[in-house]
Protein backbone atom coordinates (compact mmCIF):
# COMPACT_ATOMS: atom_id res chain seq x y z
CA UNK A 1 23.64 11.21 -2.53
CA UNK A 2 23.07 7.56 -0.80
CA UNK A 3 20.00 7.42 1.53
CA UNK A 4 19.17 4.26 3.68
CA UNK A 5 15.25 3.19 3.49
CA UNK A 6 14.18 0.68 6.05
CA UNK A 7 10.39 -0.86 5.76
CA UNK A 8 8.44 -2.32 8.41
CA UNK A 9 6.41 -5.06 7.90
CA UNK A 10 4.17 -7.44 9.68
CA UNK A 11 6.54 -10.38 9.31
CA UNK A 12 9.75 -8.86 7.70
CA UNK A 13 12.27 -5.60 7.79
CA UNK A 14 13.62 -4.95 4.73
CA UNK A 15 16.29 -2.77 3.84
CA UNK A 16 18.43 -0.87 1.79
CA UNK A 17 20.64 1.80 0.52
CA UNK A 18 19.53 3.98 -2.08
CA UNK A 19 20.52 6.70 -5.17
CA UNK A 20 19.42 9.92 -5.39
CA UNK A 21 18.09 8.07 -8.91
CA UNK A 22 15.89 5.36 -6.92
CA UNK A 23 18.61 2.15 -7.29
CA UNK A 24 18.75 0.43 -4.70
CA UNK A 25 22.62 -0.47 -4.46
CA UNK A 26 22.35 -2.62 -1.74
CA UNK A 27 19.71 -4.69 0.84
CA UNK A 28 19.19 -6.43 3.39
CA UNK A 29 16.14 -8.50 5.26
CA UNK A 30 15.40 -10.39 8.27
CA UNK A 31 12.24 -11.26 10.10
CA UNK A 32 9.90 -8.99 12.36
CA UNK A 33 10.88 -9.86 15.85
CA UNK A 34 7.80 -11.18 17.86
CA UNK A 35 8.95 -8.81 20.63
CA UNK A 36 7.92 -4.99 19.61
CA UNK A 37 11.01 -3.95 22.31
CA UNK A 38 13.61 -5.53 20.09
CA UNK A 39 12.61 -4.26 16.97
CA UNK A 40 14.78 -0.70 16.79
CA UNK A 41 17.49 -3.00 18.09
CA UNK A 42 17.33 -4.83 15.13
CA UNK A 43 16.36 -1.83 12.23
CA UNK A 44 19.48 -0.48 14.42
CA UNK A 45 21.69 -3.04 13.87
CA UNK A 46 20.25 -3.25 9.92
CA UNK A 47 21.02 0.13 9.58
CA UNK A 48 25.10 0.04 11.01
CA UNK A 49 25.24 -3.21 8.48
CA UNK A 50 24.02 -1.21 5.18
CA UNK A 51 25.90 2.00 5.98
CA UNK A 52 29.52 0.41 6.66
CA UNK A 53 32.19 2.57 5.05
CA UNK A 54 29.35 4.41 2.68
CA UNK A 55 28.63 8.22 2.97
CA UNK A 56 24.92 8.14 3.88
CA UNK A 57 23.03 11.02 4.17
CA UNK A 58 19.71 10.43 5.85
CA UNK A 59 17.45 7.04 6.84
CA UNK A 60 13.82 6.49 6.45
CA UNK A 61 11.76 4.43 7.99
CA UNK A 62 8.81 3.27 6.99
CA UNK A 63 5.80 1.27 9.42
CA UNK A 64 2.12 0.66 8.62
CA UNK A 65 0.04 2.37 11.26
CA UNK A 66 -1.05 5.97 12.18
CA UNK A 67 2.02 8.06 12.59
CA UNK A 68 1.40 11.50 14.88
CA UNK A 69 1.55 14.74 12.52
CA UNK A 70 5.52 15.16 13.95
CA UNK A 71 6.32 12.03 12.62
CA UNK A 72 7.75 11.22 15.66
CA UNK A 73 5.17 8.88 17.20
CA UNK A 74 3.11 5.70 15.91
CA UNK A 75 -0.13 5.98 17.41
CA UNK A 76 -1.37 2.64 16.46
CA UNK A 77 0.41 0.19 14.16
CA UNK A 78 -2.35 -3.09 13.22
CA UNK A 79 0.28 -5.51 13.40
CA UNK A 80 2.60 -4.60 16.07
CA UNK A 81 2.00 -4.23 19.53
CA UNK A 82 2.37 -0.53 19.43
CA UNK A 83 0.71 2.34 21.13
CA UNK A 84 1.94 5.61 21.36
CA UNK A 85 5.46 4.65 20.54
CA UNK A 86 8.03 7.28 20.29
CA UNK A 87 10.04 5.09 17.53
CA UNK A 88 11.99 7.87 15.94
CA UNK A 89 13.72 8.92 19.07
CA UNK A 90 14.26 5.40 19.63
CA UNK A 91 15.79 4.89 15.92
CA UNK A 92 17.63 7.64 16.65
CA UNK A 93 19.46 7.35 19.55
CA UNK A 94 20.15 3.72 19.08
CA UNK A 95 21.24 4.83 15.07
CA UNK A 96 23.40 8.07 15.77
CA UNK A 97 21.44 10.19 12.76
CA UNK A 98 18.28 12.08 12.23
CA UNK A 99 15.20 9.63 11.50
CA UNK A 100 12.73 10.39 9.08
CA UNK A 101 9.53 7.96 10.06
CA UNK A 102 6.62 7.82 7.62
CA UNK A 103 3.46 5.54 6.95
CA UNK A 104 4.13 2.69 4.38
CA UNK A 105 1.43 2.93 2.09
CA UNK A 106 2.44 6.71 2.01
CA UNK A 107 5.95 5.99 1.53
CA UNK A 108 5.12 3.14 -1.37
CA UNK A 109 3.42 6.14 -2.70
CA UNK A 110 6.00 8.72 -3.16
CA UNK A 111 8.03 6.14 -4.40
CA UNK A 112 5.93 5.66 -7.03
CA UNK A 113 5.48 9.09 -7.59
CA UNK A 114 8.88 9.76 -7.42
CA UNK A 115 10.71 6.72 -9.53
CA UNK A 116 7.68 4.80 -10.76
CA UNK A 117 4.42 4.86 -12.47
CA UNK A 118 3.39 8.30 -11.32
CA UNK A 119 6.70 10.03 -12.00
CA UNK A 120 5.77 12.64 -14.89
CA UNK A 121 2.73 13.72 -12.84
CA UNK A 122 1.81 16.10 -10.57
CA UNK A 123 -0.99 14.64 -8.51
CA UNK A 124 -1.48 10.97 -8.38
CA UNK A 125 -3.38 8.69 -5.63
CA UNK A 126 -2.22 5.60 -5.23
CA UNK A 127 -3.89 2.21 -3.68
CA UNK A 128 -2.51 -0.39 -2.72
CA UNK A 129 -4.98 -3.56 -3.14
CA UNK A 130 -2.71 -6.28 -0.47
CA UNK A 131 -4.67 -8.27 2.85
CA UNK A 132 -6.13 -4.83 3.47
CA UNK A 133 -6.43 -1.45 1.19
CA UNK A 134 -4.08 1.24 1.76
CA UNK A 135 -4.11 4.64 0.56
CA UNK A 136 -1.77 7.74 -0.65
CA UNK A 137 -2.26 11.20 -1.99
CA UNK A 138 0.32 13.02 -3.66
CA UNK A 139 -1.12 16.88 -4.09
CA UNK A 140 1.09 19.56 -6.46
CA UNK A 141 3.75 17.30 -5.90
CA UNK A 142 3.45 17.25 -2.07
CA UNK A 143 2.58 14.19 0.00
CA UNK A 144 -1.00 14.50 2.16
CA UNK A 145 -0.90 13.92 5.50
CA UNK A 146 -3.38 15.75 7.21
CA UNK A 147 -3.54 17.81 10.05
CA UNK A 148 -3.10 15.12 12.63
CA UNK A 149 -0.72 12.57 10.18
CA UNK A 150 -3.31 10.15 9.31
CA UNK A 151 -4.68 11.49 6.15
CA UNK A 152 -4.62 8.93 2.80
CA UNK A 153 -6.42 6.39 4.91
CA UNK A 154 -8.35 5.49 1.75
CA UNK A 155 -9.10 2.12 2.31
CA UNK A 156 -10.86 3.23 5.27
CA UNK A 157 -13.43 5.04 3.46
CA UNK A 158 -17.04 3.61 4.42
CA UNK A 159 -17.71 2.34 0.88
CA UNK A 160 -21.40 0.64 1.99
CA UNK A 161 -23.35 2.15 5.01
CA UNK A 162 -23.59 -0.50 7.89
CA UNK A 163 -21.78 -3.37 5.59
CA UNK A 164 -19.17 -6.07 6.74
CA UNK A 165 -17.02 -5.36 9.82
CA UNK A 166 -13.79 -4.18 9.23
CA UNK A 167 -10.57 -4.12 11.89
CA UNK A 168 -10.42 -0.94 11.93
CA UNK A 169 -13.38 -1.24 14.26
CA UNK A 170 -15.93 0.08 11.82
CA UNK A 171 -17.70 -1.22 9.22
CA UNK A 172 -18.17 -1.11 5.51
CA UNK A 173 -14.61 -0.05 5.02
CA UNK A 174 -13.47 -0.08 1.39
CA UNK A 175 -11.11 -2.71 1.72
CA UNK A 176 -13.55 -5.26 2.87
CA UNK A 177 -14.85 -5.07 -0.90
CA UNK A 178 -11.57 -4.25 -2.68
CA UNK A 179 -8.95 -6.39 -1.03
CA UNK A 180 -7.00 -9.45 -1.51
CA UNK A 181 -9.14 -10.60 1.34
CA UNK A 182 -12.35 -9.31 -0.54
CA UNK A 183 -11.29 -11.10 -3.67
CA UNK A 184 -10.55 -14.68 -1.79
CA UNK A 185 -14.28 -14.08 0.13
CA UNK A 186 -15.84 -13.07 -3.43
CA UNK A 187 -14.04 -16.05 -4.89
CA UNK A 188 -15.56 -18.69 -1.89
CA UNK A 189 -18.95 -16.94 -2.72
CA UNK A 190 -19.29 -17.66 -6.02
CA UNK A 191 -17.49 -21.44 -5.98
CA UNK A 192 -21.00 -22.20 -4.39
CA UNK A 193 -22.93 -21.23 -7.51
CA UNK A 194 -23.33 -22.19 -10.90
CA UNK A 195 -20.00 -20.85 -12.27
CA UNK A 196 -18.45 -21.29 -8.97
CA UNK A 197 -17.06 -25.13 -10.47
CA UNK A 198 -13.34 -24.25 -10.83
CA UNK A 199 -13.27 -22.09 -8.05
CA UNK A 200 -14.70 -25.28 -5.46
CA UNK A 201 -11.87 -27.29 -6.77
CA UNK A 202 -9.52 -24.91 -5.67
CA UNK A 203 -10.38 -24.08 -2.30
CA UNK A 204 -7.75 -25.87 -0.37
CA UNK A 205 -7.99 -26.30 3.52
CA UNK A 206 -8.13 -23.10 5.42
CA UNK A 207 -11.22 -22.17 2.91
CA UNK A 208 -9.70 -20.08 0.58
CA UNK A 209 -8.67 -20.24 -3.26
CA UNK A 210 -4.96 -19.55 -2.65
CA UNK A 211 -3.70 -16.50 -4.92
CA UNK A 212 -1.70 -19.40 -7.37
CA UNK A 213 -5.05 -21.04 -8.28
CA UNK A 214 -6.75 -17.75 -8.55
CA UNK A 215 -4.08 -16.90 -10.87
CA UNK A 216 -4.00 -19.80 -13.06
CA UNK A 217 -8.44 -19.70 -13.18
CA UNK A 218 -8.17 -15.98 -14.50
CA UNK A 219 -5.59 -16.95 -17.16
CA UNK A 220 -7.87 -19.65 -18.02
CA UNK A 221 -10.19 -17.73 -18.42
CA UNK A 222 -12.69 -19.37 -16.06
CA UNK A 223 -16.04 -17.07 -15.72
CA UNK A 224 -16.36 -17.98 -11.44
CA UNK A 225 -12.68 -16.40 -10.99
CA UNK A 226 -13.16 -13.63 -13.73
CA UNK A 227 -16.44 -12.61 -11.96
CA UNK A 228 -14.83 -12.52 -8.67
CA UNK A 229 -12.14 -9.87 -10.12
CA UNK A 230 -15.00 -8.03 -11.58
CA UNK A 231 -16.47 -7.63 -8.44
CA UNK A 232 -13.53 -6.27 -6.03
CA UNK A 233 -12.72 -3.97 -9.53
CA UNK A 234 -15.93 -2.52 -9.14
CA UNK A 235 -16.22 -1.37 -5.97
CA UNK A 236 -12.82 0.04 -6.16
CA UNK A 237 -13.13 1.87 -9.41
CA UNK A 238 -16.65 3.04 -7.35
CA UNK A 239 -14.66 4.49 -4.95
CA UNK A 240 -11.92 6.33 -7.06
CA UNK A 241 -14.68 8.22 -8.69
CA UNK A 242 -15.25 9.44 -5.08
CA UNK A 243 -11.69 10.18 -4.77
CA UNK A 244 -11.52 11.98 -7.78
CA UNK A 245 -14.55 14.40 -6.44
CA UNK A 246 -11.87 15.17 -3.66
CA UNK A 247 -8.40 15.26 -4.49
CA UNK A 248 -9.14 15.86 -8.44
CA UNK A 249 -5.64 13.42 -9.27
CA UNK A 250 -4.56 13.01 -12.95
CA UNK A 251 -3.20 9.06 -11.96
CA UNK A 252 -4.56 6.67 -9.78
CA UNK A 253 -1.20 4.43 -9.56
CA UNK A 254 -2.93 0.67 -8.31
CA UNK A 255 -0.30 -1.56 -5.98
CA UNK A 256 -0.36 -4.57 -3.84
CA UNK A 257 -0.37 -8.56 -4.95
CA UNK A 258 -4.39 -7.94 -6.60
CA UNK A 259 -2.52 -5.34 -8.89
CA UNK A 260 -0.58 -8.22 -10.43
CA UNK A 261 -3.49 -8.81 -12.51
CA UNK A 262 -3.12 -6.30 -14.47
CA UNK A 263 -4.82 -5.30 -16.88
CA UNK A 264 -7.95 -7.49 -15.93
CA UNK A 265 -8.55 -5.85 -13.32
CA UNK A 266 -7.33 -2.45 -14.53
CA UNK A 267 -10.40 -2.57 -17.17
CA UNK A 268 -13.40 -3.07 -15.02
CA UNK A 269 -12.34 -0.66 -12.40
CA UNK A 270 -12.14 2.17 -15.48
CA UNK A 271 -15.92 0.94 -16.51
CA UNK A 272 -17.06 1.52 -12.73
CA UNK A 273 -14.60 4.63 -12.15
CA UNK A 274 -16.51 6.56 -14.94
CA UNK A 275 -20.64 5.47 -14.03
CA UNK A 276 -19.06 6.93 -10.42
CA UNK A 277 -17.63 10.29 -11.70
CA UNK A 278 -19.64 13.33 -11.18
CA UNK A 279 -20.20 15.16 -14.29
CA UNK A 280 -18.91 12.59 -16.41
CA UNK A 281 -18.69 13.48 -19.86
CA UNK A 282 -18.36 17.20 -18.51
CA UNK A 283 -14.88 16.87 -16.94
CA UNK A 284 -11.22 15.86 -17.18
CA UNK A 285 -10.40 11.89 -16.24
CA UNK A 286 -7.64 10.14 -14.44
CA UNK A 287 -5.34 7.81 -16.05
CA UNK A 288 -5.34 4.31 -14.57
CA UNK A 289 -1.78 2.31 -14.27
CA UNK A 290 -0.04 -0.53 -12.51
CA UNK A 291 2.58 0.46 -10.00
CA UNK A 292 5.90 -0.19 -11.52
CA UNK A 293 8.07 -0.73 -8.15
CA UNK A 294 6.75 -3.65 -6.36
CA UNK A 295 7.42 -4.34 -2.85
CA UNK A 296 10.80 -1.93 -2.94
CA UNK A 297 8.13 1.01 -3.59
CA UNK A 298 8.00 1.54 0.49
CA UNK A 299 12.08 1.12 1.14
CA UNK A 300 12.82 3.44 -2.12
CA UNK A 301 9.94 6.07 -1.04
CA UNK A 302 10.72 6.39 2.52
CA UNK A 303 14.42 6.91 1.53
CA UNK A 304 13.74 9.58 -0.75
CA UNK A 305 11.92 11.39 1.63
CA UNK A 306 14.48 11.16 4.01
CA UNK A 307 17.42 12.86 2.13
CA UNK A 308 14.78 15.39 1.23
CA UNK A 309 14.40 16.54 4.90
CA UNK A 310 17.87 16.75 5.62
């Protein structure tokens, strides 16, 4: 059974056609229009292109934002200019088929869960660690999404009463501390102090340590960029030991560019995870592991789900 997945991003759509096995057989990708009104037009036209002479059974589509529990409606997507957008009756009038329309982190999720690191488990959370933190809950094998559709916010979990703004209009979110953003901030932070050295070198015009030098500094070994990693791994592996009081899951599955560290950052977020459990040492722990699909997590997730609401 072929499915089509289409993901929605900030600055590209990509898509493809996948296997009931997770493949992806064929893709496609062009950029995010600047006008929102064009955009089914184009995942439209994307979709016509991958399906040609295939049998396809159902499309997904997935879109960061709050998606209404119908999953019919975005609510609010950060960055497009949508509100209250009825996108799958748009999709599907302009595509001819059903629509299946789903949150991205969600759908990265139960891709994971489905064809990557979380696939001989159960219940699994999994974060993705990007520009922002993003969040999904896979519960006895179902995905969460609440009674309204926006549930697996996780990132959006006040991590530190009354701490640093966040754009989701509140503050102390957890992905102001655990983000790709966190980890260039802790990076700037410490390049002013006495192990900051490497780190000042590489801050390059717009103020940041770009994500190559950060790289290179942690395989070095350099203590400013190793204690910058320790840091956003800390208040993450904080936080999952929250999660864990709630949604109990036997993997937390860790995604996003930050997760491409590995296991350097996989190791101090286990040390904090634990001091954060309640009833450690009384208690089953989660697993920890790398996500396994990369950015195709959200195109093969939200395809899957598709041909299983058909």
């Amino acid at each position: 059974m072929l499915n089509v997945g289409i993901d929605i991003g900030g600055t590209k759509i990509a898509g493809g056609v996948v296997d009931e096995d997770g493949a992806i057989l064929d893709r496609r990708r062009v950029p995010t229009p600047a006008d929102p009104a064009a955009l089914a037009d184009v995942v439209a036209a994307m979709v016509h292109e991958l399906v040609a002479d295939r049998v396809v059974h159902a499309v997904g589509v997935a879109a960061a934002g709050f998606i209404d529990a119908t999953r019919s409606v975005i609510l609010h997507a950060p960055n497009i200019d949508w509100t209250d957008e009825p996108l799958r009756e748009e999709l599907e009038r302009r595509i001819g088929r059903p629509v299946t329309l789903e949150n991205d982190a969600n759908a990265a999720g139960w891709g994971e869960f489905r064809f990557g690191a979380g696939r001989e488990v159960r219940d699994m959370v999994m974060i993705t660690m990007g520009t922002g933190v993003g969040g999904a809950a896979i519960i006895d094998g179902r995905l969460l999404v609440g009674g309204n559709g926006i549930g697996g916010e996780l990132g959006h979990i006040r991590f530190e009463r009354s701490g640093r703004p966040c754009g989701c209009g509140q503050r102390g979110c957890l992905e102001q501390y655990a983000s790709g953003r966190a980890l260039q901030r802790e990076a700037v932070d410490i390049a002013a102090g006495p192990d900051g050295a490497g780190l000042a070198a590489a801050i390059d015009a717009d103020g940041i340590v770009p994500a190559a030098a950060m790289a290179r500094l942690i395989e070095q070994g350099d203590a400013g960029a190793l204690e910058a990693v320790h840091r956003v791994a800390t208040a993450l592996g904080e936080a999952c030991g929250g999660f864990q009081a709630v949604l109990d899951p036997e993997l937390f599955v860790i995604g996003g560019g930050v997760a491409d560290l590995g296991e350097t950052l996989l190791h101090p977020v286990r040390d904090a995870y634990v001091t954060a459990l309640p009833g450690y040492g009384e208690r089953p722990v989660a697993s920890f592991a790398i996500a396994t699909l990369g950015n195709d997590a959200g195109l093969i997730g939200v395809a899957d789900l598709a041909g299983g609401r058909v």
